[in-house]
PDB file of N, CA and C in Angstrom:
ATOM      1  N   UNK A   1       0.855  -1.182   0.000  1.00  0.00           N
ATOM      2  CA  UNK A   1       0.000   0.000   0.000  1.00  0.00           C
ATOM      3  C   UNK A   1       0.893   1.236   0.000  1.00  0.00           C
ATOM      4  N   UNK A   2       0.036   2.181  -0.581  1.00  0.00           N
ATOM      5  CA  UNK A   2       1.333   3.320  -0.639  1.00  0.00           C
ATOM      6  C   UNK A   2       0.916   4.440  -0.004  1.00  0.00           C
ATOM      7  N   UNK A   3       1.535   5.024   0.271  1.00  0.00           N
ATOM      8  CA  UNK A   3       1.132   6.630   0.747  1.00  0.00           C
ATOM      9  C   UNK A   3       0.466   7.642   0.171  1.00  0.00           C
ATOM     10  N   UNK A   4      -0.715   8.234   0.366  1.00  0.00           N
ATOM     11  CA  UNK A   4      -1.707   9.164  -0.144  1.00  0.00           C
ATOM     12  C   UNK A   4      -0.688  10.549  -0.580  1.00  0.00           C
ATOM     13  N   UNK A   5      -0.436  10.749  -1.918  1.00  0.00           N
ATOM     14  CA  UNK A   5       0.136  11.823  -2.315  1.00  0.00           C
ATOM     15  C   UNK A   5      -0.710  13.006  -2.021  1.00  0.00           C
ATOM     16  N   UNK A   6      -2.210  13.298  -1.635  1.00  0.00           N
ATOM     17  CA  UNK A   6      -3.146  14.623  -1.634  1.00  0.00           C
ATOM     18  C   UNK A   6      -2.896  15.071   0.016  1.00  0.00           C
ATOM     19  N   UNK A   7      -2.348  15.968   0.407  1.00  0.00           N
ATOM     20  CA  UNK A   7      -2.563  16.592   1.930  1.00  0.00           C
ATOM     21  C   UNK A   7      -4.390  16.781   1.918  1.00  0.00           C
ATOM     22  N   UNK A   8      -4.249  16.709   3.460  1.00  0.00           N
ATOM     23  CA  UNK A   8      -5.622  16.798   4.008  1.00  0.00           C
ATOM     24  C   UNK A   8      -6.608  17.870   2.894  1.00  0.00           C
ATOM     25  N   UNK A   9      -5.936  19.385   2.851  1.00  0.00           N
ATOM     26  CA  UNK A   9      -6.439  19.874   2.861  1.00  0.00           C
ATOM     27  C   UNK A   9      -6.724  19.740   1.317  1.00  0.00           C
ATOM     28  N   UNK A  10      -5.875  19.773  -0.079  1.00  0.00           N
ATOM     29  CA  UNK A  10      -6.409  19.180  -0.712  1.00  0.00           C
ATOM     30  C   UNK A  10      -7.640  18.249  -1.462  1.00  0.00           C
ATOM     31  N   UNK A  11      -7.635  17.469   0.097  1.00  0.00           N
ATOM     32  CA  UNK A  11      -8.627  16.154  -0.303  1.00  0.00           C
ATOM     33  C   UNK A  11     -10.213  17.312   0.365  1.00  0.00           C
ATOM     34  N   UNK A  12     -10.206  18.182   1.268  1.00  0.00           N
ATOM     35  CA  UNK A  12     -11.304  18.628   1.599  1.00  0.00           C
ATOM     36  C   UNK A  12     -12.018  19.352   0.230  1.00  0.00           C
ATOM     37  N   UNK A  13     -10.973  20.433  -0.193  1.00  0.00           N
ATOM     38  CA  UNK A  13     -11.136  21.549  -1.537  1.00  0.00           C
ATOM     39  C   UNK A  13     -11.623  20.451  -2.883  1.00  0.00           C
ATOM     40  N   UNK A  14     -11.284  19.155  -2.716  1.00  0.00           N
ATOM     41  CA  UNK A  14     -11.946  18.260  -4.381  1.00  0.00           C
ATOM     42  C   UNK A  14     -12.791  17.898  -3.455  1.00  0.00           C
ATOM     43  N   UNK A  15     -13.546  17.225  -1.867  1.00  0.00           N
ATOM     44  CA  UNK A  15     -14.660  16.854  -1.809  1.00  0.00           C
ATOM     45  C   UNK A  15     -15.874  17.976  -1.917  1.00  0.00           C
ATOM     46  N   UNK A  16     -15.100  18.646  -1.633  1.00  0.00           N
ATOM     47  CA  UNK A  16     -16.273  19.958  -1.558  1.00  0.00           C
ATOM     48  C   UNK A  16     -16.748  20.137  -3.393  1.00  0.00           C
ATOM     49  N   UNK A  17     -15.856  20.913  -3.903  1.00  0.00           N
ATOM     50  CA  UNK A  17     -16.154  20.957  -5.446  1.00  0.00           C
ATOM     51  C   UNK A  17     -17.112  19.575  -5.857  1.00  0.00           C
ATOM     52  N   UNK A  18     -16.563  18.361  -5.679  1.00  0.00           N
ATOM     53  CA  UNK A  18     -17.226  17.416  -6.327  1.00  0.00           C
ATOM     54  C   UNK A  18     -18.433  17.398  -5.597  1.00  0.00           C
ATOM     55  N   UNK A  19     -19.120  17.217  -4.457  1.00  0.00           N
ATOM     56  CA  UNK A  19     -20.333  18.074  -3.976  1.00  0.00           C
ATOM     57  C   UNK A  19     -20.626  18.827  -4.410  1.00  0.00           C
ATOM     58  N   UNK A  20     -20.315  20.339  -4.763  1.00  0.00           N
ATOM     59  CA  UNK A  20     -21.039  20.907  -5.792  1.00  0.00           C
ATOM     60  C   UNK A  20     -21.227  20.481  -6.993  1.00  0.00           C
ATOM     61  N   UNK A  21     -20.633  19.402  -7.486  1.00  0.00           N
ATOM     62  CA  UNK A  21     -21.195  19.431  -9.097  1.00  0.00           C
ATOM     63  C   UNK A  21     -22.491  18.549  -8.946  1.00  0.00           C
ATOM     64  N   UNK A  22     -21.873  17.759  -7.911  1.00  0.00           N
ATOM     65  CA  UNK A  22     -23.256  16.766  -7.644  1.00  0.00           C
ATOM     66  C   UNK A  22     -24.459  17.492  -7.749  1.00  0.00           C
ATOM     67  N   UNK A  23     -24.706  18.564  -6.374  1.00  0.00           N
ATOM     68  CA  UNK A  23     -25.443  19.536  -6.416  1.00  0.00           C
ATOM     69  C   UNK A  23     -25.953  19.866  -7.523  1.00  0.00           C
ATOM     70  N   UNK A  24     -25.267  20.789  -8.362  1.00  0.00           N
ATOM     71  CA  UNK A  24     -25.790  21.265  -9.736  1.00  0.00           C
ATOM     72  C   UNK A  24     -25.780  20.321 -10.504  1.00  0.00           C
ATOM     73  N   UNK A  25     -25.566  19.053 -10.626  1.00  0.00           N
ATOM     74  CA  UNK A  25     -25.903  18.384 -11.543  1.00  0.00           C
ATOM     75  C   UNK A  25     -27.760  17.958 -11.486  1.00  0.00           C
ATOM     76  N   UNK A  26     -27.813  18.043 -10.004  1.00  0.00           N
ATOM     77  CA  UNK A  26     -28.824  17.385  -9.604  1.00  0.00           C
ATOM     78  C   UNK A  26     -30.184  18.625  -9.598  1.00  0.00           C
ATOM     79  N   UNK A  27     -29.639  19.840 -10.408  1.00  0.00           N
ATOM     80  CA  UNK A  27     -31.023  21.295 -10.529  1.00  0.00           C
ATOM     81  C   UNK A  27     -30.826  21.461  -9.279  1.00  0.00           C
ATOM     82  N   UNK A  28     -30.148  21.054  -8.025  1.00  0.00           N
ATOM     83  CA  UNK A  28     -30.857  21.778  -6.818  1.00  0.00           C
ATOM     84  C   UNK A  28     -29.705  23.334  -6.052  1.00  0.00           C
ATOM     85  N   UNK A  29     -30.379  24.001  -5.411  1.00  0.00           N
ATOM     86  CA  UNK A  29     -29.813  25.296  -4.998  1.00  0.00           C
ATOM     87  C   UNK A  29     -29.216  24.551  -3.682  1.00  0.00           C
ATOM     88  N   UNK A  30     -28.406  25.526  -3.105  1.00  0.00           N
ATOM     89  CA  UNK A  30     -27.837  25.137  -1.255  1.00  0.00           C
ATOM     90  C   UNK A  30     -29.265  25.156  -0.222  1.00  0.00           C
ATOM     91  N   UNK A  31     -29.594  26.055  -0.812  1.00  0.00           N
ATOM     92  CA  UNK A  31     -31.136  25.969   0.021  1.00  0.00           C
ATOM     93  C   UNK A  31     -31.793  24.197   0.344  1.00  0.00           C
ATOM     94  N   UNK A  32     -32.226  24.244  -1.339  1.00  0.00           N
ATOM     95  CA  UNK A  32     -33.006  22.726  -0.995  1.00  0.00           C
ATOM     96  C   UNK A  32     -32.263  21.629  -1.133  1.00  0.00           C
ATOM     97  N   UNK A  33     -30.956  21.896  -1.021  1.00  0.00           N
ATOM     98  CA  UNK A  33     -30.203  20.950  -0.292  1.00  0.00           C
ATOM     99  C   UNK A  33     -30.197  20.477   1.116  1.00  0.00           C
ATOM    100  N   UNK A  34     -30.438  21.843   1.761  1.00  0.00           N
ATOM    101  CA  UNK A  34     -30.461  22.182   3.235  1.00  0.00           C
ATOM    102  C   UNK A  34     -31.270  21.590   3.496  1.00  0.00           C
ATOM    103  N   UNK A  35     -32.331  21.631   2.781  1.00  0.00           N
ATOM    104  CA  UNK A  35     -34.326  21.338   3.268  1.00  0.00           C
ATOM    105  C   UNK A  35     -33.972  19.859   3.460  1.00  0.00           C
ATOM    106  N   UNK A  36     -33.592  19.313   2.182  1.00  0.00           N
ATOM    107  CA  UNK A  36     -33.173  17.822   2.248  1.00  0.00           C
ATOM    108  C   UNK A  36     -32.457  16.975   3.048  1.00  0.00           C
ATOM    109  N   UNK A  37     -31.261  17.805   3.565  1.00  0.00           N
ATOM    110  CA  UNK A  37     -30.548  17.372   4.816  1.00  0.00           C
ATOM    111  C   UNK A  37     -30.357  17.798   5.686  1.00  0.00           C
ATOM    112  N   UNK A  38     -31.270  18.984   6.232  1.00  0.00           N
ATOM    113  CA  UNK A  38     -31.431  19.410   7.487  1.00  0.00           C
ATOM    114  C   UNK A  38     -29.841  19.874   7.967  1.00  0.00           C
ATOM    115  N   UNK A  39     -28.828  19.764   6.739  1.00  0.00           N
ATOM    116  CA  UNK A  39     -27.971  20.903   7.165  1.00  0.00           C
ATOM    117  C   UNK A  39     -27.725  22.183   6.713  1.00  0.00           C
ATOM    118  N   UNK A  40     -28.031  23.349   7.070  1.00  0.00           N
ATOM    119  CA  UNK A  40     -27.448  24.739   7.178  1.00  0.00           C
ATOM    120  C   UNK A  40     -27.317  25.244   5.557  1.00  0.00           C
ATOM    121  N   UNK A  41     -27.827  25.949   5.088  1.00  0.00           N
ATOM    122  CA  UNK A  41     -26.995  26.659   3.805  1.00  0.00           C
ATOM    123  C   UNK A  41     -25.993  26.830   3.792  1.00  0.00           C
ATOM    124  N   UNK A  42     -25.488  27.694   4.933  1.00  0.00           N
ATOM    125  CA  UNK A  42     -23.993  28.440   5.340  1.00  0.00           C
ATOM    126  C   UNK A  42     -23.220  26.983   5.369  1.00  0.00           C
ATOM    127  N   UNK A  43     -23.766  26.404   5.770  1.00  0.00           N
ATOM    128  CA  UNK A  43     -22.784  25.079   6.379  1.00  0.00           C
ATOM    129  C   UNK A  43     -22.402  24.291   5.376  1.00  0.00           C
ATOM    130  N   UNK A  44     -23.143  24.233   4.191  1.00  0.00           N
ATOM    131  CA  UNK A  44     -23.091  23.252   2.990  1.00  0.00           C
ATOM    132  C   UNK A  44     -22.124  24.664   2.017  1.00  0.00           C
ATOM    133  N   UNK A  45     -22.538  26.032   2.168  1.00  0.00           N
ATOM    134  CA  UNK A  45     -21.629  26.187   1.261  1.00  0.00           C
ATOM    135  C   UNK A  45     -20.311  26.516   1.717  1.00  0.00           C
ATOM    136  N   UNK A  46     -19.605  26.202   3.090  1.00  0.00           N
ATOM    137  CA  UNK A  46     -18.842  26.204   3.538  1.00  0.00           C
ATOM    138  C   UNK A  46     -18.054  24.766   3.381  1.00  0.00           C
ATOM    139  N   UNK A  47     -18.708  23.593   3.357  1.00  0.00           N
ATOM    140  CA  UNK A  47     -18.175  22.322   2.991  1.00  0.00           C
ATOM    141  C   UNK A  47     -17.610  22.834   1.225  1.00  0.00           C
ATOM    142  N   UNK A  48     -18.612  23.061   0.762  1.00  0.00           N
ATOM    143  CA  UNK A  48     -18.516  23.190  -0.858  1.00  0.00           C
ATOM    144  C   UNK A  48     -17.301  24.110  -0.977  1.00  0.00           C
ATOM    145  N   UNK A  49     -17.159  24.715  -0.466  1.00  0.00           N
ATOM    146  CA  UNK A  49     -15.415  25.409  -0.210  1.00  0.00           C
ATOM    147  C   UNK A  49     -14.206  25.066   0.119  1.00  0.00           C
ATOM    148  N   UNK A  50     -14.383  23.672   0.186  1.00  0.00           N
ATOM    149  CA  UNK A  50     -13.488  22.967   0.782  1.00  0.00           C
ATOM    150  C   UNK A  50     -13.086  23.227   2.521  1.00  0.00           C
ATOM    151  N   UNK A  51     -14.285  23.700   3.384  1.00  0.00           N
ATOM    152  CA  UNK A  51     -14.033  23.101   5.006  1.00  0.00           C
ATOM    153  C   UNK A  51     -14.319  21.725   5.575  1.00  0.00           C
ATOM    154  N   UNK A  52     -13.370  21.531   6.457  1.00  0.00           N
ATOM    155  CA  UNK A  52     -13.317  20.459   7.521  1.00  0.00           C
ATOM    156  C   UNK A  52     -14.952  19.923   7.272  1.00  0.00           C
ATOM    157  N   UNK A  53     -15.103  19.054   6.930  1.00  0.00           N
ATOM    158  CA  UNK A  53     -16.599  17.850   7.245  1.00  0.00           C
ATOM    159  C   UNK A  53     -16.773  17.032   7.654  1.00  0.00           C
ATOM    160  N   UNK A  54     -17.253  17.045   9.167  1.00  0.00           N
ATOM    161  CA  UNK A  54     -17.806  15.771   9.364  1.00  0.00           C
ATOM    162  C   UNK A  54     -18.341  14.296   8.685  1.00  0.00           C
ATOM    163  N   UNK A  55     -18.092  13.329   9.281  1.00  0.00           N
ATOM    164  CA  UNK A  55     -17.923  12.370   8.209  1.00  0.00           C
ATOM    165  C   UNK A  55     -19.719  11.907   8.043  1.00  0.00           C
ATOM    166  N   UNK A  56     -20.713  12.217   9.087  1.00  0.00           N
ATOM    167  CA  UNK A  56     -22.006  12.127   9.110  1.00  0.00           C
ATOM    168  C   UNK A  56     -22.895  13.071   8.536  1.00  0.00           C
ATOM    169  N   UNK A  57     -22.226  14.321   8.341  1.00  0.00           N
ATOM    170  CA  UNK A  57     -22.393  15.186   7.747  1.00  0.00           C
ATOM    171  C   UNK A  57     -22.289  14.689   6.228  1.00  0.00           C
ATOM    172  N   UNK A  58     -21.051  14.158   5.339  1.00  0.00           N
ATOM    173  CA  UNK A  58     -20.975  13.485   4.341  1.00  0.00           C
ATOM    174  C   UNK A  58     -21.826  12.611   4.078  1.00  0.00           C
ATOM    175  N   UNK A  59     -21.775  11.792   4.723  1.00  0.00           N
ATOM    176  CA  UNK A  59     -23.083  10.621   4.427  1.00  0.00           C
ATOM    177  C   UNK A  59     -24.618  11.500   4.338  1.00  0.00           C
ATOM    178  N   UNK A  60     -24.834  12.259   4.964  1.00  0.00           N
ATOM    179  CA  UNK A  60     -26.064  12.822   5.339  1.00  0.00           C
ATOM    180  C   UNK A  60     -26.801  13.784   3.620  1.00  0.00           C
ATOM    181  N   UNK A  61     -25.191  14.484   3.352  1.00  0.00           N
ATOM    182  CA  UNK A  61     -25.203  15.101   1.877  1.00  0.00           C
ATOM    183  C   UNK A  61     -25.629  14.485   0.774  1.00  0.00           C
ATOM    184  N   UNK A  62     -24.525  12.967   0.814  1.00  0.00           N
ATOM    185  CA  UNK A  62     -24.599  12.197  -0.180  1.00  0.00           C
ATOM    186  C   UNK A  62     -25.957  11.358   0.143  1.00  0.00           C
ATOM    187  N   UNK A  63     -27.311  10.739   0.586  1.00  0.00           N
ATOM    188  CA  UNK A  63     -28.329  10.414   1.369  1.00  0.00           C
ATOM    189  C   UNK A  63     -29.230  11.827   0.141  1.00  0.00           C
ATOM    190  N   UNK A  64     -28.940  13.013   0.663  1.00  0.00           N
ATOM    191  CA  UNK A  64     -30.262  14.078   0.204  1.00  0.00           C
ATOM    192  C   UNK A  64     -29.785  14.060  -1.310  1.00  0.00           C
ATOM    193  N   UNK A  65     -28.465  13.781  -1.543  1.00  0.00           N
ATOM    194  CA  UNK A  65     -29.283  13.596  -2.836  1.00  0.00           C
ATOM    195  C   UNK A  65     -28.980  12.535  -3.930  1.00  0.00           C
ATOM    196  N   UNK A  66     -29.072  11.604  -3.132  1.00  0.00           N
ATOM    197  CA  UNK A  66     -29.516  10.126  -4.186  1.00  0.00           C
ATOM    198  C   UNK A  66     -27.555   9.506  -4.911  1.00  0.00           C
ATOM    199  N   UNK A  67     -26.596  10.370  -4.039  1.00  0.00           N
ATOM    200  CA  UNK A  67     -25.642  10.130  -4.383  1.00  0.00           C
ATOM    201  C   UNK A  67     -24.744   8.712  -3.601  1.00  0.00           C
ATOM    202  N   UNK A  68     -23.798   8.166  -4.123  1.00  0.00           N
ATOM    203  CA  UNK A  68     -22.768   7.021  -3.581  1.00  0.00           C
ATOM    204  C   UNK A  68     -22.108   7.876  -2.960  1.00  0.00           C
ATOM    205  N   UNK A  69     -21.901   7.701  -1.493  1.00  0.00           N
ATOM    206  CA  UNK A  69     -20.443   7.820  -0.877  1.00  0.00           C
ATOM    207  C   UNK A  69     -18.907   7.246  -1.638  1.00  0.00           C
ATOM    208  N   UNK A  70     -19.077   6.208  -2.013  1.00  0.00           N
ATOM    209  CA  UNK A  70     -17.960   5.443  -2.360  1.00  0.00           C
ATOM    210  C   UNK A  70     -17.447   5.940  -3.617  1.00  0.00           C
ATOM    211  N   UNK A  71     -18.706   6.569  -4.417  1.00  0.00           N
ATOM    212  CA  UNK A  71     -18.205   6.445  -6.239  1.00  0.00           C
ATOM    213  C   UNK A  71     -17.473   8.160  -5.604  1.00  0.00           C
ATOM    214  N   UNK A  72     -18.423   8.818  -4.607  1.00  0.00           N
ATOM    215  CA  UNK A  72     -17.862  10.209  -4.796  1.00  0.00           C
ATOM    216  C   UNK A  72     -16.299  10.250  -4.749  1.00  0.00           C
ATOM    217  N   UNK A  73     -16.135   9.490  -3.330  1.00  0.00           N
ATOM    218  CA  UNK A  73     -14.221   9.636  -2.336  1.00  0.00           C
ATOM    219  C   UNK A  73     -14.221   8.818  -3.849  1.00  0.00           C
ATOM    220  N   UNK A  74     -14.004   7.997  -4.570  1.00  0.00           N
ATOM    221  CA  UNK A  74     -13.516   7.413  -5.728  1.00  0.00           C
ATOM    222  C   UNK A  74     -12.918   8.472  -6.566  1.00  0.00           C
ATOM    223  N   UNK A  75     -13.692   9.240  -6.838  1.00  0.00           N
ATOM    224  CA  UNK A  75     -13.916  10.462  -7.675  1.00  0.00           C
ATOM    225  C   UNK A  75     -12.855  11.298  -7.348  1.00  0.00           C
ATOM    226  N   UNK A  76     -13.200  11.628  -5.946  1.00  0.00           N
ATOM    227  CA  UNK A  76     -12.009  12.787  -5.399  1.00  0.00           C
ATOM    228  C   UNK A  76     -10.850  11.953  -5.473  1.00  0.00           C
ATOM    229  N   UNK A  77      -9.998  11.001  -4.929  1.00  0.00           N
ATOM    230  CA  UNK A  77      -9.284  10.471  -5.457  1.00  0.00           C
ATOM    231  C   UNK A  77      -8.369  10.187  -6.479  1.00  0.00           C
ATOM    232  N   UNK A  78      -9.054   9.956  -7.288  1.00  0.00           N
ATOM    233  CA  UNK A  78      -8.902   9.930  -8.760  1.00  0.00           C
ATOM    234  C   UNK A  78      -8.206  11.116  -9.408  1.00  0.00           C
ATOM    235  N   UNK A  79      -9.088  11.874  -9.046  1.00  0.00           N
ATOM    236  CA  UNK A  79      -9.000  13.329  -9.608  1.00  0.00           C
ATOM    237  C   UNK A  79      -7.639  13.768  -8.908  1.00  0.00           C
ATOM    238  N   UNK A  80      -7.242  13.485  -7.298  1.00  0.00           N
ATOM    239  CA  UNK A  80      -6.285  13.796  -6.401  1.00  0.00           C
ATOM    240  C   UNK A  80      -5.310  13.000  -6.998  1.00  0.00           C
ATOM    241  N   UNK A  81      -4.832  12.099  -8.452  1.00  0.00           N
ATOM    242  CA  UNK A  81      -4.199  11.017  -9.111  1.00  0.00           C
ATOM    243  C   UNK A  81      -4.025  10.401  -7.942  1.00  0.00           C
ATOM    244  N   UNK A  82      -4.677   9.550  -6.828  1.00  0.00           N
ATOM    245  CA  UNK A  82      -4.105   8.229  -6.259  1.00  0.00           C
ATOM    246  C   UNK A  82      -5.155   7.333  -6.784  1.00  0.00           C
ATOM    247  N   UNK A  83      -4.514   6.421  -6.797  1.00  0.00           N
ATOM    248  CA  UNK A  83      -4.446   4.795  -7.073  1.00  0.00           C
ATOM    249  C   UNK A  83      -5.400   3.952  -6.267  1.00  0.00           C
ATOM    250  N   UNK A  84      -6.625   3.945  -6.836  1.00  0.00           N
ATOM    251  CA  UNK A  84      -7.872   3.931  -5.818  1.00  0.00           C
ATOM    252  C   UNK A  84      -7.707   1.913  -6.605  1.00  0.00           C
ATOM    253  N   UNK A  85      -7.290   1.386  -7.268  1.00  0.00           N
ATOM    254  CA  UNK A  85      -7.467  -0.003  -7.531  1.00  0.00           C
ATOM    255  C   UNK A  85      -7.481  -0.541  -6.633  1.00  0.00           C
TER     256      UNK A  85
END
């Protein structure tokens, strides 16, 4: 196994972005995101900026809107070039 080339903070700034595309892929605003997961506008577009997220908070995002946890961190990953095989 090898060592994760992306620093923390890195990996926060691609989960966040890739949450937003989800988001806009999906027509919805931060608002009725919020409605959907009962978290915060401020708070979701503060994740979407790449801040610190709770990991229940994540699940809770990916849940409102019909998204994989697994394909997302896949995604960020990927994108971060590590070696998700």
């Amino acid at each position: 196994m090898t060592a994760l080339s992306m620093n923390y903070e890195q990996f926060c700034s691609a989960l966040g972005a890739e949450l937003r595309r989800i988001r806009e892929a999906a027509g919805l605003s931060r608002q009725q995101l919020a409605d959907r997961s009962g978290i915060s506008r401020n708070s979701i577009e503060r994740y979407e900026a790449g801040a610190d997220m709770p990991v229940m908070t994540f699940i809770r995002l990916c849940v409102a809107m019909g998204a994989s946890c697994g394909e997302i961190l896949e995604r960020v990953f990927r994108a971060g070039g590590e070696d998700v095989s």
